[in-house]
N, C-alpha and C. Protein backbone atom coordinates (compact mmCIF):
# COMPACT_ATOMS: atom_id res chain seq x y z
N UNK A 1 -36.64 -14.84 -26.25
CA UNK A 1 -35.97 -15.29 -27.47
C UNK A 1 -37.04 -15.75 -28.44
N UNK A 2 -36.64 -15.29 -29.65
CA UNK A 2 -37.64 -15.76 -30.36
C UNK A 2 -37.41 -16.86 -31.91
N UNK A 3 -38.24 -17.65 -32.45
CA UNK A 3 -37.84 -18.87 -33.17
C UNK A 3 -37.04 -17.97 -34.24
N UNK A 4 -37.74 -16.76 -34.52
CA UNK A 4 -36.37 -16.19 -35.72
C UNK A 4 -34.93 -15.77 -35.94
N UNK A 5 -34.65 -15.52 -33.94
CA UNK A 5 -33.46 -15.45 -33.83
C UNK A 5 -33.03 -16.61 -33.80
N UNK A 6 -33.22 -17.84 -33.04
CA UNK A 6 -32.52 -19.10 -33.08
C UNK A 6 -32.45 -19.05 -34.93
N UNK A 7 -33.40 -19.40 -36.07
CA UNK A 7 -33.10 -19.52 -37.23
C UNK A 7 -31.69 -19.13 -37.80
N UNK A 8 -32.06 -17.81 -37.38
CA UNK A 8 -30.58 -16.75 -38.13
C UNK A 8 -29.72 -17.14 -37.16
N UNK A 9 -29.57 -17.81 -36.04
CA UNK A 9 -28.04 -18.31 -36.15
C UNK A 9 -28.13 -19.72 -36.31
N UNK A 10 -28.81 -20.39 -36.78
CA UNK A 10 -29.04 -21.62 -37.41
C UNK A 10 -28.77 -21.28 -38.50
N UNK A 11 -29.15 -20.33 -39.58
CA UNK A 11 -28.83 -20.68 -41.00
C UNK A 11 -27.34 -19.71 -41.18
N UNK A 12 -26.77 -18.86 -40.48
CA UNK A 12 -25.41 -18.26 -40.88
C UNK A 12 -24.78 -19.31 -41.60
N UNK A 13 -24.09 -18.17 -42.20
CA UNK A 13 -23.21 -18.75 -43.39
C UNK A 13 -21.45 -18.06 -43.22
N UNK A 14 -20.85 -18.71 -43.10
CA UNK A 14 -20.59 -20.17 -42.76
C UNK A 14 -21.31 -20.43 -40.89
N UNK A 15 -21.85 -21.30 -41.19
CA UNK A 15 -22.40 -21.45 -39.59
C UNK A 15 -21.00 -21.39 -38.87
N UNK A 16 -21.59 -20.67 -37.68
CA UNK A 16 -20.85 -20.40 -36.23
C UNK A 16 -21.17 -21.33 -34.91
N UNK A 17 -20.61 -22.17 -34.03
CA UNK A 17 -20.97 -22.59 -33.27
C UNK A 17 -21.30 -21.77 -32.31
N UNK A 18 -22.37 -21.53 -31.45
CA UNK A 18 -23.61 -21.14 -30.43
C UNK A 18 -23.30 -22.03 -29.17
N UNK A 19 -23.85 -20.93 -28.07
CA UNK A 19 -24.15 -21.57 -27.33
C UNK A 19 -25.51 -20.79 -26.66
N UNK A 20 -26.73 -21.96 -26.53
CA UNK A 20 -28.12 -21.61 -25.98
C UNK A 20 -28.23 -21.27 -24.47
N UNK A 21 -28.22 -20.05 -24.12
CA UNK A 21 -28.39 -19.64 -22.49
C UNK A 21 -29.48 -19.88 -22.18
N UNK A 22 -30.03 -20.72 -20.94
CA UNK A 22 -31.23 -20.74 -20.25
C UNK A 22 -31.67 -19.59 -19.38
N UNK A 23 -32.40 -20.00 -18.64
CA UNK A 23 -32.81 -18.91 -17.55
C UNK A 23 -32.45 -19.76 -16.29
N UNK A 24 -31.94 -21.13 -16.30
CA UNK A 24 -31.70 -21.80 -14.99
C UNK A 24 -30.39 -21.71 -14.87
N UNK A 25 -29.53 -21.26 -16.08
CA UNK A 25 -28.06 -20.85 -16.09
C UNK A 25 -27.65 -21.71 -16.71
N UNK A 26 -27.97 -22.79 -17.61
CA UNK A 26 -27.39 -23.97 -18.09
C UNK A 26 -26.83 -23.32 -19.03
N UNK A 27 -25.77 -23.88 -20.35
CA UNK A 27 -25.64 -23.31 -21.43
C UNK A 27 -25.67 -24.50 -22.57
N UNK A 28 -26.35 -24.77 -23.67
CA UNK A 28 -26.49 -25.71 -24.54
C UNK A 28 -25.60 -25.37 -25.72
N UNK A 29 -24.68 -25.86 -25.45
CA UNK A 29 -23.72 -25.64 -27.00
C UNK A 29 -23.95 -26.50 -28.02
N UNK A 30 -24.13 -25.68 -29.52
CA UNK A 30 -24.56 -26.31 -30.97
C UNK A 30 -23.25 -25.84 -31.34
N UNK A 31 -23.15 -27.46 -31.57
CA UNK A 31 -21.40 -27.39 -32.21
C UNK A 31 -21.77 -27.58 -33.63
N UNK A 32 -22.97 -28.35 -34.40
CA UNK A 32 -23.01 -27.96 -35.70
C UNK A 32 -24.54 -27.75 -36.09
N UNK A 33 -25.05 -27.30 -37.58
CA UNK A 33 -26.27 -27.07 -37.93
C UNK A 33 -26.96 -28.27 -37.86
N UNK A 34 -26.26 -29.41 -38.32
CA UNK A 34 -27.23 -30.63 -38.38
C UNK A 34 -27.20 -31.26 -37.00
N UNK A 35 -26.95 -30.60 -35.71
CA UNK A 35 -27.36 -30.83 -34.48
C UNK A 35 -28.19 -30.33 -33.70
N UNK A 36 -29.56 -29.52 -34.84
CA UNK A 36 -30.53 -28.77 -33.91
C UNK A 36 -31.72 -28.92 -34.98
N UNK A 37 -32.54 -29.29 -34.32
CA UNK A 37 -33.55 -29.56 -34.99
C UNK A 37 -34.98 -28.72 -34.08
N UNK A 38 -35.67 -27.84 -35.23
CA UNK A 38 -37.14 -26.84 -34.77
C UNK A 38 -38.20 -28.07 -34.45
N UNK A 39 -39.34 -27.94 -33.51
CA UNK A 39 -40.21 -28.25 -33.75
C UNK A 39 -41.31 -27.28 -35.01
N UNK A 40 -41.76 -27.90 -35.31
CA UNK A 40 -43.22 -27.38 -36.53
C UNK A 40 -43.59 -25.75 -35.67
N UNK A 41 -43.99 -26.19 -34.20
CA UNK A 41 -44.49 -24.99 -33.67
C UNK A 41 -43.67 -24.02 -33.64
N UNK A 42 -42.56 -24.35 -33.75
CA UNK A 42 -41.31 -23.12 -33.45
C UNK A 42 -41.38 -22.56 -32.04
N UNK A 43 -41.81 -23.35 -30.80
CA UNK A 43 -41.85 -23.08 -29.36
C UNK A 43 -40.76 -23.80 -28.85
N UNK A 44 -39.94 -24.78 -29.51
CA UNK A 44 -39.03 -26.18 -28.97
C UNK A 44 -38.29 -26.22 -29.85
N UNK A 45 -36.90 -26.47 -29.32
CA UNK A 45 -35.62 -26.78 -30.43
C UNK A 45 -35.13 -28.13 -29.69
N UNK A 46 -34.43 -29.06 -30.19
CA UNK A 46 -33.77 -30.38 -30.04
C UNK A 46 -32.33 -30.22 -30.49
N UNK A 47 -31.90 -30.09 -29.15
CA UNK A 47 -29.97 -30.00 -29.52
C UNK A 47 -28.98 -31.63 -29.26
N UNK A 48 -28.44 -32.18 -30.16
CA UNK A 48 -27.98 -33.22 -29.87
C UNK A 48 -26.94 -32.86 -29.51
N UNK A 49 -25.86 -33.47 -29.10
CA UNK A 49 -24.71 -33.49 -28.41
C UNK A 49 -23.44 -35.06 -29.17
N UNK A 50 -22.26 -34.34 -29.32
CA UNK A 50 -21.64 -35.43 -29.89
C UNK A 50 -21.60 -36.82 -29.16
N UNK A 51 -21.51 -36.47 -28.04
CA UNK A 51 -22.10 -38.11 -27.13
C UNK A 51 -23.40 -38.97 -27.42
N UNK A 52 -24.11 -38.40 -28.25
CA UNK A 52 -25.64 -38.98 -28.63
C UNK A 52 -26.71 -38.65 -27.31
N UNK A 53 -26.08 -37.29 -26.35
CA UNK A 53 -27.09 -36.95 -25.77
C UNK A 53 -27.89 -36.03 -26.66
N UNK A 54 -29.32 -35.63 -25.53
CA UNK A 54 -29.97 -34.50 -26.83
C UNK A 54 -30.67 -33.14 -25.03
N UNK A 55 -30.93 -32.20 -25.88
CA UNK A 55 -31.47 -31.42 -24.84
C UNK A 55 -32.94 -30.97 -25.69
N UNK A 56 -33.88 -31.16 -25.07
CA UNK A 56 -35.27 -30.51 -25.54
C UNK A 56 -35.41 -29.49 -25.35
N UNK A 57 -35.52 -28.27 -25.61
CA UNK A 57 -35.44 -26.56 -25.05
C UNK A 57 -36.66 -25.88 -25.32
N UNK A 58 -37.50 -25.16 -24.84
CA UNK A 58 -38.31 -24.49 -24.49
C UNK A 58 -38.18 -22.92 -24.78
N UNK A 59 -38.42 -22.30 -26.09
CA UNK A 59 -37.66 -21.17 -26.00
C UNK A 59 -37.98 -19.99 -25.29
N UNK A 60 -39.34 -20.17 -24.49
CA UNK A 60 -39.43 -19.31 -24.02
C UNK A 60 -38.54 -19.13 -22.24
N UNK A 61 -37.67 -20.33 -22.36
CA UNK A 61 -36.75 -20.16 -21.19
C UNK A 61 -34.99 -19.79 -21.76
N UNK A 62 -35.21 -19.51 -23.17
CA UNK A 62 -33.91 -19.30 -23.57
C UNK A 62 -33.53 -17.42 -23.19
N UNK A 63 -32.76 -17.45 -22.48
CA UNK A 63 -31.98 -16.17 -22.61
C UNK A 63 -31.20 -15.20 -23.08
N UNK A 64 -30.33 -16.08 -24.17
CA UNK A 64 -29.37 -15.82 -24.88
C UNK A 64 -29.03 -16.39 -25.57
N UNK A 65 -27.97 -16.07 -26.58
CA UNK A 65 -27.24 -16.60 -27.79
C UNK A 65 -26.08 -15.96 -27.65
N UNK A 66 -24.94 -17.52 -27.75
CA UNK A 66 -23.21 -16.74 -26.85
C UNK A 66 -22.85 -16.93 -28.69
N UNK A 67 -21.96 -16.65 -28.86
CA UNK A 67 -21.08 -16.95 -30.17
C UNK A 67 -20.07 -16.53 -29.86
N UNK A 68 -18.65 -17.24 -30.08
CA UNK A 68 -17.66 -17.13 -30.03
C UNK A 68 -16.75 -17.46 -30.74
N UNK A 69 -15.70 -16.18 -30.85
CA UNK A 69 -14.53 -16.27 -32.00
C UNK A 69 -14.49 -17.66 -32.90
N UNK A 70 -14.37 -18.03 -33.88
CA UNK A 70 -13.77 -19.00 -34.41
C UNK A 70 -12.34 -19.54 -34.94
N UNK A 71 -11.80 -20.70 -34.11
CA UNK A 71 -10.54 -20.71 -34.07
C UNK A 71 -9.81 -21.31 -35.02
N UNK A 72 -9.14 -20.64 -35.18
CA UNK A 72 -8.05 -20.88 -36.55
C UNK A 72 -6.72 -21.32 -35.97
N UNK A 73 -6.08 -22.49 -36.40
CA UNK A 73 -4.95 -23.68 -35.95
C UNK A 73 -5.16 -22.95 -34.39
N UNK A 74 -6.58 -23.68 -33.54
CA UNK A 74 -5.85 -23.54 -32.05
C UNK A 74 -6.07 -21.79 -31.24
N UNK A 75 -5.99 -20.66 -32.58
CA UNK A 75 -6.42 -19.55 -31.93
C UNK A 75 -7.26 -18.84 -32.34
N UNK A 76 -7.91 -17.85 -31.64
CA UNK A 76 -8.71 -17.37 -32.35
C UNK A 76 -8.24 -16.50 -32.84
């Protein structure tokens, strides 16, 4: 994975909520844009979580990028 794909689904318009696949099988869901923050190097992303957790990510262990339907009253 590379820092330009995380970008482009960081900057979509209207942003889409993501979810970040690892390679250990975890999945990091970005429920909004102002919950992911690049490092400078563009090797590390910082995903917060509405609980005020955060995940540090490593992109060279990222696998994927899920996106899914967006739901309208409840369906998609």
């Amino acid at each position: 994975m590379t820092i330009e794909q995380i970008r482009a689904a960081y900057a979509r318009q209207p942003f889409q909520p993501f979810v970040i696949h690892l390679a250990d099988g975890r999945g990091i869901p970005v429920f909004h844009r102002e919950f992911m923050l690049t490092a400078p190097s563009g090797r590390t992303v910082i995903v917060m979580q509405p609980d005020d957790s955060w995940n540090v990510i490593d992109l060279l262990l990222v696998t994927d990028l899920e996106f899914k339907p967006a739901l309208t009253n409840g369906h998609p």
